[in-house]
C-alpha atoms as a PDB file:
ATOM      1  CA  UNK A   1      61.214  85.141  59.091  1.00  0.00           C
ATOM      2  CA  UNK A   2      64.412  86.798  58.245  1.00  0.00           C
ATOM      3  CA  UNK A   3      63.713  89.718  60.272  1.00  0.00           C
ATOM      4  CA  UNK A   4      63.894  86.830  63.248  1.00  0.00           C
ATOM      5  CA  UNK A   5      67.199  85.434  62.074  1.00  0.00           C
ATOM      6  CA  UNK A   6      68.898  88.676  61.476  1.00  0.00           C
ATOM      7  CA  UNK A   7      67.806  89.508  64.927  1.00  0.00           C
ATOM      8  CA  UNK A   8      69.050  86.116  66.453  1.00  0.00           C
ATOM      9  CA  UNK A   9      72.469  86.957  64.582  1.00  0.00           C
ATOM     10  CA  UNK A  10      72.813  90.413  66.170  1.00  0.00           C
ATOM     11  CA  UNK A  11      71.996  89.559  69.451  1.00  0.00           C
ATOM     12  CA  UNK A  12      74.133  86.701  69.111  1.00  0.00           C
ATOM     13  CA  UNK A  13      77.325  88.336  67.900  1.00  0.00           C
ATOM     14  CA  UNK A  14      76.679  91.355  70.535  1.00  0.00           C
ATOM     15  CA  UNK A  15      76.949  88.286  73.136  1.00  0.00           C
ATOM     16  CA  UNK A  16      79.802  87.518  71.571  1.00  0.00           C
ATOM     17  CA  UNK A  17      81.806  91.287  71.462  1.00  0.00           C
ATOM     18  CA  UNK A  18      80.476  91.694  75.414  1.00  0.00           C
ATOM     19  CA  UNK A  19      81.987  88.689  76.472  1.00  0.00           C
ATOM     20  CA  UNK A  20      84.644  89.187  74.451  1.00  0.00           C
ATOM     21  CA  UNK A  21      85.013  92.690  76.030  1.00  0.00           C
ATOM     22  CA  UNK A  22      84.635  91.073  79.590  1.00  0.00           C
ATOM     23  CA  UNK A  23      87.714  88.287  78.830  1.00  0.00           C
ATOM     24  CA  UNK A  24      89.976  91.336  77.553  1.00  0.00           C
ATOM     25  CA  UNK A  25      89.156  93.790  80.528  1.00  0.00           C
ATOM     26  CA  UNK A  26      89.787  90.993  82.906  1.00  0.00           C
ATOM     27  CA  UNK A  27      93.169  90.339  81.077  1.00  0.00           C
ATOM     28  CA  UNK A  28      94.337  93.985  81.393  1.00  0.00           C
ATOM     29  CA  UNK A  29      93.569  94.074  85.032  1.00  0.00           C
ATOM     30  CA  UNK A  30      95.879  91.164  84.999  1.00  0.00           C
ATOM     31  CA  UNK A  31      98.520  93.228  83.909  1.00  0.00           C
ATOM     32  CA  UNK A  32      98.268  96.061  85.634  1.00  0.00           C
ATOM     33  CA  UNK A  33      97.868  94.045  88.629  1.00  0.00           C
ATOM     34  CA  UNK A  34     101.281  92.220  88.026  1.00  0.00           C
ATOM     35  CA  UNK A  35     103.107  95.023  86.936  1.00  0.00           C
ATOM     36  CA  UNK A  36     101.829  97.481  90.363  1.00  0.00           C
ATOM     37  CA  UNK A  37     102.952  94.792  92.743  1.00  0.00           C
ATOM     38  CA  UNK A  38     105.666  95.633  95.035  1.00  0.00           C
ATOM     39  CA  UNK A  39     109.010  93.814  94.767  1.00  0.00           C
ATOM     40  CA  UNK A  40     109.399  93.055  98.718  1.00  0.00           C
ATOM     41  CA  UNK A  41     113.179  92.499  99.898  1.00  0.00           C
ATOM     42  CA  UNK A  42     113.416  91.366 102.838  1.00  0.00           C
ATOM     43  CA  UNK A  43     117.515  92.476 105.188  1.00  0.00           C
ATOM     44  CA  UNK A  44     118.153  90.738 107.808  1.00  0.00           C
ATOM     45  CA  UNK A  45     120.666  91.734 110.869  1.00  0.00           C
ATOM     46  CA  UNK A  46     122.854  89.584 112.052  1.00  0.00           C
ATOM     47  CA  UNK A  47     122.815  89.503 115.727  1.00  0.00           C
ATOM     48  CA  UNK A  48     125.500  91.087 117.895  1.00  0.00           C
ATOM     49  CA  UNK A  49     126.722  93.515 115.172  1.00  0.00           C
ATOM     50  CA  UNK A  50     124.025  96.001 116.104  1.00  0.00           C
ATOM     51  CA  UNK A  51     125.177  96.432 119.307  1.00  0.00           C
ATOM     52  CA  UNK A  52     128.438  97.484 118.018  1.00  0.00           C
ATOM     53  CA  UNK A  53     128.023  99.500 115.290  1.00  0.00           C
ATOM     54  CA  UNK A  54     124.788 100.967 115.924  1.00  0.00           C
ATOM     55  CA  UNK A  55     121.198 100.901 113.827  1.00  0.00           C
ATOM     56  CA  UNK A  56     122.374 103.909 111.037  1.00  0.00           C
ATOM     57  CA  UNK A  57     125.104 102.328 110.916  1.00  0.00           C
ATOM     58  CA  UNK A  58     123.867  99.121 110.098  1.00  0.00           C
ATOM     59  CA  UNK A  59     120.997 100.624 108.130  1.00  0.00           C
ATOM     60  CA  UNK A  60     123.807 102.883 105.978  1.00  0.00           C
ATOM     61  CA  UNK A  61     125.949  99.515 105.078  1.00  0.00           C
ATOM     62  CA  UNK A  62     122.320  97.793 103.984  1.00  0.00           C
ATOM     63  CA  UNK A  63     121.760 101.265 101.555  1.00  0.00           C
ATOM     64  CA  UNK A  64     125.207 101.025  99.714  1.00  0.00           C
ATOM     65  CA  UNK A  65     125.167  97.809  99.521  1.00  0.00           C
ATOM     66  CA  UNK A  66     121.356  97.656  97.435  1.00  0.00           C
ATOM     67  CA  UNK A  67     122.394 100.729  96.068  1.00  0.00           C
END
């Protein structure tokens, strides 16, 4: 009889630590997940000046100005 309850409480407490486990692995993905994803900016040229100053140009003026 107490070799059956001892047994139910190990078993039951090993549930426990694997899901436990589970919930915290999950979590950290989480994180990693957040913190890996790109920051996207998205520039925008406004029409007419590329035909002026040209695409370096306009891609030069974009750099200094992030930068």
């Amino acid at each position: 009889m107490l070799y059956d309850s001892s047994t139910k409480i190990t078993k039951t407490l090993k549930n426990k630590q694997k899901k436990r486990l589970k919930k915290s692995e999950q979590s950290l993905r989480n994180m990693w997940n957040t913190i890996k994803r790109t920051n996207i900016c998205i520039v925008g040229i406004i029409e007419g000046k590329e035909g002026e100053k040209g695409a370096e140009r306009i891609f030069e003026e974009i750099v200094t100005e992030n930068f």
